[in-house]
C-alpha atoms as a PDB file:
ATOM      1  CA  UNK A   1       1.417  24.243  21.167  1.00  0.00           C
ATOM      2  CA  UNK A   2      -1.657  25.343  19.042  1.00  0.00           C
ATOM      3  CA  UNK A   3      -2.629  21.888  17.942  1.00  0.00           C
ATOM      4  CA  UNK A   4      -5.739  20.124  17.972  1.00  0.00           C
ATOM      5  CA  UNK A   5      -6.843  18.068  20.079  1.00  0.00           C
ATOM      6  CA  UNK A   6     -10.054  15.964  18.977  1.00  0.00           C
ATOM      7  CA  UNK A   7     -12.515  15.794  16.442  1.00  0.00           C
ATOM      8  CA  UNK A   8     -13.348  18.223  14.043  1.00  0.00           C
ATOM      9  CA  UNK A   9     -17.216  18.278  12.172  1.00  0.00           C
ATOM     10  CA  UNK A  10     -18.667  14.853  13.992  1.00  0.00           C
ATOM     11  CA  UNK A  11     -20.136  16.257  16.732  1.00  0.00           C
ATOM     12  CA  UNK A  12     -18.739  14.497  19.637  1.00  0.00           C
ATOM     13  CA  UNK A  13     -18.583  15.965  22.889  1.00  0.00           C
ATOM     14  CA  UNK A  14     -16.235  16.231  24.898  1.00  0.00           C
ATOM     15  CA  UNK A  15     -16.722  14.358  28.539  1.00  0.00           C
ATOM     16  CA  UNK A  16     -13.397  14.979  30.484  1.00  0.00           C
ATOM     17  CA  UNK A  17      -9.903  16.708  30.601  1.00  0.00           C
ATOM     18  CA  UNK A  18      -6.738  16.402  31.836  1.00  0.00           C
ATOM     19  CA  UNK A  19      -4.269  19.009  32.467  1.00  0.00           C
ATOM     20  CA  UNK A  20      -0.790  18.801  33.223  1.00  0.00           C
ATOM     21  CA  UNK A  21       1.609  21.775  33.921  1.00  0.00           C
ATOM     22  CA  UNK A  22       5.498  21.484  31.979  1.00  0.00           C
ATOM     23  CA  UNK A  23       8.384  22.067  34.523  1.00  0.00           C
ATOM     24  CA  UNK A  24       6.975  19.991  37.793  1.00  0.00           C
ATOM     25  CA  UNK A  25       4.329  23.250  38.172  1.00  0.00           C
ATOM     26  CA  UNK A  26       0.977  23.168  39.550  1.00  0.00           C
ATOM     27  CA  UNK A  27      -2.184  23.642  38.007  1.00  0.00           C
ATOM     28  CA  UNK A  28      -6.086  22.949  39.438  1.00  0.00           C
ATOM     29  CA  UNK A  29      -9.387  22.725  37.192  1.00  0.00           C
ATOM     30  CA  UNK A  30     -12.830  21.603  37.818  1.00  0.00           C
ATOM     31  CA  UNK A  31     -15.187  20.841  35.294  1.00  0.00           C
ATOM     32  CA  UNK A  32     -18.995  21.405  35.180  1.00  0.00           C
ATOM     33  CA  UNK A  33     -20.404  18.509  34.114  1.00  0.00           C
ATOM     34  CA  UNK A  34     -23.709  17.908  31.924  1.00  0.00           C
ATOM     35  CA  UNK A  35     -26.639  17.086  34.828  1.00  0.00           C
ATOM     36  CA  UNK A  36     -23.692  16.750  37.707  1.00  0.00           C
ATOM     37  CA  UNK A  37     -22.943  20.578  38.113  1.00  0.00           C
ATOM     38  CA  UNK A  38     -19.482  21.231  39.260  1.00  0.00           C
ATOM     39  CA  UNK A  39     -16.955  18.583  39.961  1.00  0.00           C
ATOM     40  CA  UNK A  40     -14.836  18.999  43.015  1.00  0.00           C
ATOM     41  CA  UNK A  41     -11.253  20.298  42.261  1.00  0.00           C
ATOM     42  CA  UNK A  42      -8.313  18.552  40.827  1.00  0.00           C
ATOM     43  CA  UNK A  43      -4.818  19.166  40.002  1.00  0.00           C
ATOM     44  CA  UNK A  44      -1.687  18.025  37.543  1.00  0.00           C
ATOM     45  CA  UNK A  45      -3.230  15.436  35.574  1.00  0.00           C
ATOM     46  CA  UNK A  46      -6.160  13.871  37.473  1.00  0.00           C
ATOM     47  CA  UNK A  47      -9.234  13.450  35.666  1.00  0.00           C
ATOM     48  CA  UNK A  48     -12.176  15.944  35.658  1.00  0.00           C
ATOM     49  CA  UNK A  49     -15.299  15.254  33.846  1.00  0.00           C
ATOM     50  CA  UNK A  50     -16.660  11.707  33.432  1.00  0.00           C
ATOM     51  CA  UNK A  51     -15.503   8.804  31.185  1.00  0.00           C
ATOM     52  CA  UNK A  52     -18.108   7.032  29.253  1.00  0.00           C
ATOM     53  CA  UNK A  53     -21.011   8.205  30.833  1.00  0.00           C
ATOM     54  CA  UNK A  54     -22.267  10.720  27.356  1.00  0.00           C
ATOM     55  CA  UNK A  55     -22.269  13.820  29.786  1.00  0.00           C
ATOM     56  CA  UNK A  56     -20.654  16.364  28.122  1.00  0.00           C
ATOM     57  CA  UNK A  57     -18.554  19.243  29.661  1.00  0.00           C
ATOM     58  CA  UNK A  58     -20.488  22.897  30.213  1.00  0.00           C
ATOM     59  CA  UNK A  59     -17.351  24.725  31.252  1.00  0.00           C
ATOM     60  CA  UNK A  60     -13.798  24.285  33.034  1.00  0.00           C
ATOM     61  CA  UNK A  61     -11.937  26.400  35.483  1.00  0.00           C
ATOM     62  CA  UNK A  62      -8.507  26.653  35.328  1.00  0.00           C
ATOM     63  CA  UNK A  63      -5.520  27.839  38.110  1.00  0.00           C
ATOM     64  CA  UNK A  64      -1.919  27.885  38.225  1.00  0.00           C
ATOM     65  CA  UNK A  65      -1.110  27.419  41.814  1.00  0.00           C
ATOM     66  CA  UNK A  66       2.193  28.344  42.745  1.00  0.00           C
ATOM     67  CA  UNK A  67       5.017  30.090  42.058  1.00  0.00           C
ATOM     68  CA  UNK A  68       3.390  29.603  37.964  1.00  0.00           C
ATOM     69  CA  UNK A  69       0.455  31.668  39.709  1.00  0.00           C
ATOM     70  CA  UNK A  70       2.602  34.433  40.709  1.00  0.00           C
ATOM     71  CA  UNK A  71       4.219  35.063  37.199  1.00  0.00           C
ATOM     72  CA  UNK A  72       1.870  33.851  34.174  1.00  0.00           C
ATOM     73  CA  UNK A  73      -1.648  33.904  33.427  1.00  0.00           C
ATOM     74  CA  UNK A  74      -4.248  31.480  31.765  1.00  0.00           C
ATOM     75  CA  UNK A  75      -5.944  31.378  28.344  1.00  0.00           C
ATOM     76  CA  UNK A  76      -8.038  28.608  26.338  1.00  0.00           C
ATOM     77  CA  UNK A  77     -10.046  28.381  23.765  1.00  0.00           C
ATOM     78  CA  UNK A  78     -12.936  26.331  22.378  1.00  0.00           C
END
């Protein structure tokens, strides 16, 4: 709902994401991954990224899969 998630002004980075869809809808993401490249695809709350290994996420791909893909659309910011 708007709020932030995180750190603000300590530069930390950011090494992996979750992302879960309200409502029992589905949702897939990847990550790319500092010196990995692009992680394989998961969906509704799996992880994506690493944990504890200081590699920091380059970018993340979202989709709504579904009916949620038929009727809404997806934004983010950073």
């Amino acid at each position: 709902d708007g709020a932030m998630s995180g750190t603000e002004g300590q530069a930390k980075r950011l090494e992996g994401i979750e992302i879960k869809a309200g409502n029992g809808q589905g949702v897939r993401y990847r990550t790319h991954v500092q010196t990995y490249g692009w992680q394989d695809w998961v969906s509704d709350g799996a992880m994506s990224g690493t944990e504890g290994q200081a590699k920091r996420l380059e970018a993340i791909q979202i989709e709504l899969t579904g009916e949620m893909a038929q009727k809404y659309d997806v934004y983010y910011r950073v």
